[in-house]
Protein backbone atom coordinates (compact mmCIF):
# COMPACT_ATOMS: atom_id res chain seq x y z
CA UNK A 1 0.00 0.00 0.00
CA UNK A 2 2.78 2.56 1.01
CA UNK A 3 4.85 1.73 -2.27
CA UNK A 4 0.95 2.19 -4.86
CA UNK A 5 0.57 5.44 -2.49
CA UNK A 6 3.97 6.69 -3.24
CA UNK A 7 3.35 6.01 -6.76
CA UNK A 8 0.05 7.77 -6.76
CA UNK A 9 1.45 11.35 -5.33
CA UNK A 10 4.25 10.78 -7.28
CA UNK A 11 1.70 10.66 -10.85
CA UNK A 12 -0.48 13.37 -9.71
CA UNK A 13 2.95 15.50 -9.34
CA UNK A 14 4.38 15.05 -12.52
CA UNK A 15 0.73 15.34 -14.00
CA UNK A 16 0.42 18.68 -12.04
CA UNK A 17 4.22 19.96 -13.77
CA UNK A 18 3.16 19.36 -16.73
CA UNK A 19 0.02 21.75 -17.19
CA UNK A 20 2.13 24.71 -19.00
CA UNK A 21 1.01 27.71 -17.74
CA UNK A 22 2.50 29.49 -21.00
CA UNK A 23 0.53 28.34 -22.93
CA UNK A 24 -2.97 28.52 -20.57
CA UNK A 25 -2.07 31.85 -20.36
CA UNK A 26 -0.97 33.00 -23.68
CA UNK A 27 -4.36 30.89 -25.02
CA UNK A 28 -6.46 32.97 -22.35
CA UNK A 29 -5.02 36.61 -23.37
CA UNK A 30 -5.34 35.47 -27.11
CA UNK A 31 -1.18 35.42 -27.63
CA UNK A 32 0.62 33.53 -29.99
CA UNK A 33 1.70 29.97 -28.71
CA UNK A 34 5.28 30.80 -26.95
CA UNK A 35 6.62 28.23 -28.91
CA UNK A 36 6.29 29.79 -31.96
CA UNK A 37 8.42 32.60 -31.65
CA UNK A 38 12.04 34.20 -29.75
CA UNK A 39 13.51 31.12 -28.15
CA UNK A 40 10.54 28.58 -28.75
CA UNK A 41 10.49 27.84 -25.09
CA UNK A 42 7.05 27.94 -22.96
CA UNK A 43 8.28 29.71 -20.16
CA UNK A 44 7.95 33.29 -18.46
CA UNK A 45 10.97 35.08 -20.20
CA UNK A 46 9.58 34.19 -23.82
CA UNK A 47 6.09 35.43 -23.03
CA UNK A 48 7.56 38.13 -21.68
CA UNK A 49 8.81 39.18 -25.66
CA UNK A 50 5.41 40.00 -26.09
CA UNK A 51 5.94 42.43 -24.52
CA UNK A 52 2.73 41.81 -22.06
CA UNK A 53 4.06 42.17 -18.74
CA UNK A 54 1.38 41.04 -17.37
CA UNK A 55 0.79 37.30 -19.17
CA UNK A 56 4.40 37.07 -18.06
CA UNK A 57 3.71 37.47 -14.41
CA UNK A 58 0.77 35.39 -14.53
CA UNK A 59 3.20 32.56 -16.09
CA UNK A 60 5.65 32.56 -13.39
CA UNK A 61 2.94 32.73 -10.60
CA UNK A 62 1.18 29.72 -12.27
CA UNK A 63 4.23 27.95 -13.21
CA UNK A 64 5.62 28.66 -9.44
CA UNK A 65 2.46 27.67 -8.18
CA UNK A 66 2.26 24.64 -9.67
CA UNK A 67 5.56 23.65 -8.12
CA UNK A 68 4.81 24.71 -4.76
CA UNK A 69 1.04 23.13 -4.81
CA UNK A 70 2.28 19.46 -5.68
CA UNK A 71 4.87 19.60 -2.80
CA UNK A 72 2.57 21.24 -0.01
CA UNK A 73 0.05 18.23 -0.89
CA UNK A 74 2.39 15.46 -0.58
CA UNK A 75 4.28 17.17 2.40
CA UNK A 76 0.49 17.61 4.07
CA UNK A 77 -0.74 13.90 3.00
CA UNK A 78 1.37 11.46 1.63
CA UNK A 79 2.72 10.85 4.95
CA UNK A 80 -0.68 9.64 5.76
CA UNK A 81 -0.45 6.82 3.66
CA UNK A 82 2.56 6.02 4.94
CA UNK A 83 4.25 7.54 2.52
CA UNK A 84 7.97 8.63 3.80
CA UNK A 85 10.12 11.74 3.54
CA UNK A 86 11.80 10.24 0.23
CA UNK A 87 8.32 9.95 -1.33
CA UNK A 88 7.86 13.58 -0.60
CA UNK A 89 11.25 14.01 -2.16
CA UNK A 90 10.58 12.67 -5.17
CA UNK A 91 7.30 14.04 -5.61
CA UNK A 92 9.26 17.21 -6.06
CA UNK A 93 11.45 15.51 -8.75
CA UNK A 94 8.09 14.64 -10.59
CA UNK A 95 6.53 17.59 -10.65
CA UNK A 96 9.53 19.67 -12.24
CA UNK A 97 10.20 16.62 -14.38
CA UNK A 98 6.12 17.14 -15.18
CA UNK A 99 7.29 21.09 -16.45
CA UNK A 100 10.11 19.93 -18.28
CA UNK A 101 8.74 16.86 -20.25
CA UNK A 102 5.75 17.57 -20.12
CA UNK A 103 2.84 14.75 -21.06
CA UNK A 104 0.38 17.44 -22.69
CA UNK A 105 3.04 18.99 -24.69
CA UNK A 106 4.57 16.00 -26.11
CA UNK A 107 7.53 16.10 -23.28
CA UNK A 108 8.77 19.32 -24.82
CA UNK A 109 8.34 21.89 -22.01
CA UNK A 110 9.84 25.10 -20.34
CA UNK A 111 13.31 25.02 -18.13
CA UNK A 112 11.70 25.24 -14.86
CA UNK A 113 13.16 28.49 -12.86
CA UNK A 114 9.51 29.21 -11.95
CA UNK A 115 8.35 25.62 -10.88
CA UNK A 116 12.02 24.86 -9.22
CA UNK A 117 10.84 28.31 -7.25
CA UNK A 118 7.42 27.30 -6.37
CA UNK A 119 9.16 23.55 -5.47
CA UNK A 120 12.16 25.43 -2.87
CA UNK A 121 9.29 27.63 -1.28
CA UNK A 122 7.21 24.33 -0.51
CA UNK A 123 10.57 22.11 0.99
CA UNK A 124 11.50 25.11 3.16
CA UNK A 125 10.33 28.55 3.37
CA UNK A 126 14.20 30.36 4.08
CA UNK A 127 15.38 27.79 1.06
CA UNK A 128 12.98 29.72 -1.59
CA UNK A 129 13.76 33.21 -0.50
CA UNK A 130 17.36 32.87 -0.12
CA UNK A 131 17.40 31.11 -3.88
CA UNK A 132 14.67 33.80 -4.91
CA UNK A 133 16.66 36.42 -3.77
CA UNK A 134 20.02 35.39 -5.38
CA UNK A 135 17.79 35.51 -8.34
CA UNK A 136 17.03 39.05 -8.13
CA UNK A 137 20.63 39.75 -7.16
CA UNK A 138 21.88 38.64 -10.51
CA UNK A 139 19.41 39.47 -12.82
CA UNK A 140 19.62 43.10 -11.33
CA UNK A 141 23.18 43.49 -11.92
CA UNK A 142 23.69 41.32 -15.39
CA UNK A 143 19.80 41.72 -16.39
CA UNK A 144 20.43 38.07 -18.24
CA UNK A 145 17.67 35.50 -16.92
CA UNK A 146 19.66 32.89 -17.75
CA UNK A 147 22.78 33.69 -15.68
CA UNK A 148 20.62 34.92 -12.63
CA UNK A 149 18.70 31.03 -13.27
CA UNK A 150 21.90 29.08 -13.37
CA UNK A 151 23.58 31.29 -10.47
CA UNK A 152 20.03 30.60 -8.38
CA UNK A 153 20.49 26.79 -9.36
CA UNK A 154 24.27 26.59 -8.53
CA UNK A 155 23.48 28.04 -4.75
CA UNK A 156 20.07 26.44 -4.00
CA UNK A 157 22.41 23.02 -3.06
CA UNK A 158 24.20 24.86 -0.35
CA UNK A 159 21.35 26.68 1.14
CA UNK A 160 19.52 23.33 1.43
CA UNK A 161 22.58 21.75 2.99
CA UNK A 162 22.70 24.51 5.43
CA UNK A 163 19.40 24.75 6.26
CA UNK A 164 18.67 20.81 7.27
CA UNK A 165 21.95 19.13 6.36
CA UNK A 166 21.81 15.35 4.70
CA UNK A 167 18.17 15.63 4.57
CA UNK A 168 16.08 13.51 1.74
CA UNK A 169 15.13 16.46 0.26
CA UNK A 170 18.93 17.98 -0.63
CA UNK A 171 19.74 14.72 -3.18
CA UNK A 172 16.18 16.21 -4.69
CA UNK A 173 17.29 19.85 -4.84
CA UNK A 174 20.64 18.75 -6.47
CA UNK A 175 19.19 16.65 -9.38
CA UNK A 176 16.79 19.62 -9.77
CA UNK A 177 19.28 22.34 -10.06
CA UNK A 178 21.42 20.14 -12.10
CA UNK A 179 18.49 19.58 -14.64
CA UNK A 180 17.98 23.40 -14.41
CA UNK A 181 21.46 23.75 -15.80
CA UNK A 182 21.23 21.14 -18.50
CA UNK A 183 18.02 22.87 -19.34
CA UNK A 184 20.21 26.24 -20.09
CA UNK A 185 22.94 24.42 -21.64
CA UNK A 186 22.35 26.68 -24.79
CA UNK A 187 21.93 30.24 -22.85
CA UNK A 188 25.21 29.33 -21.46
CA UNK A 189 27.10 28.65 -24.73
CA UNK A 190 25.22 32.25 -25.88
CA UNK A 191 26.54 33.90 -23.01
CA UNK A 192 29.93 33.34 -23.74
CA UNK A 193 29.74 34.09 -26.93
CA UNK A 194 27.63 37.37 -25.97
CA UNK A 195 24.71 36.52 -27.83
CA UNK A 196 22.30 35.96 -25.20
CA UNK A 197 19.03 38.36 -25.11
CA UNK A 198 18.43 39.98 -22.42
CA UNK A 199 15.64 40.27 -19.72
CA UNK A 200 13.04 41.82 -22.26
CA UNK A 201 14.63 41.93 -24.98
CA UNK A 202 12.81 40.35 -28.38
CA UNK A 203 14.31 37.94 -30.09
């Protein structure tokens, strides 16, 4: 029973990631499909080359959401069923997995700053705002999303190990910063080459 429960949060997670809330939004505001135009990818920062500020917003507060929402459940009831802390763990693998292969987009999806947000904020309060706010830090100074995402990804490890040590959920924030980073493999070979966009900027 524990192991089908497990395997039930752990579905409904990656089912939950991989509602695209680029695309629900662009489709509600009557935008072109995000994948259609700048860098093809159904996240925030494209939909932001709209130059609607505020379809952008509601991206990364329903991508973010997302994240956070499948967490907070299986924190609040998998345990219930028995379900342990490495369940929970991997429930937050799923549902950024869910965002970045997503089932309803043919596994092509966004690279999963937002959801990884919403994901931190649900393990651990101090976790998401110290990774939110190295965020800000960079993409204030260098105003490349990109470099503040990988930057954000790179630290999020070490505040988790700080916060609660060899806990399950630090291998979970590792393999989730780590697919953040594969995820911007590209924005990383344009920004040493100085061709990345930045924040804003159309494509």
């Amino acid at each position: 029973m524990n192991a089908m429960a497990a395997a039930a949060f752990v579905i409904a997670a990656y089912l939950i990631g991989s509602l695209s809330f680029a695309v629900i939004v662009s489709r509600a505001l009557s935008l072109p499909d995000p994948r259609t135009y700048g860098s093809g990818n159904p996240g925030a920062t494209n939909v932001l080359r709209t130059g609607r500020k505020l379809a952008a917003l509601l991206t990364v507060l329903g991508d973010g959401g997302k994240g956070w929402l499948a967490v907070f459940l299986a924190a609040r009831y998998a345990p219930d069923y028995g379900v342990s802390a490495a369940g929970v763990a991997t429930c937050a693998i799923a549902v950024f997995l869910g965002h970045v292969f997503p089932v309803f987009l043919r596994f092509a999806g966004g690279k999963g700053v937002a959801t990884a947000g919403g994901i931190l904020f649900a393990i651990n309060v101090w976790l998401g705002a110290a990774t939110l706010a190295t965020w800000i830090v960079v993409a204030l100074f260098f105003r490349y999303s990109s470099l503040a995402a990988v930057s954000a990804a790179g630290f999020a490890p070490l505040y988790a190990f700080f916060l609660f040590g060899m806990s399950p959920a630090l291998p979970a924030v590792i393999l989730i910063s780590a697919l953040l980073v594969w995820r911007h493999k590209t924005n990383i070979l344009n920004l040493v080459a100085g061709r990345e966009s930045r924040i804003g900027e159309k494509k």
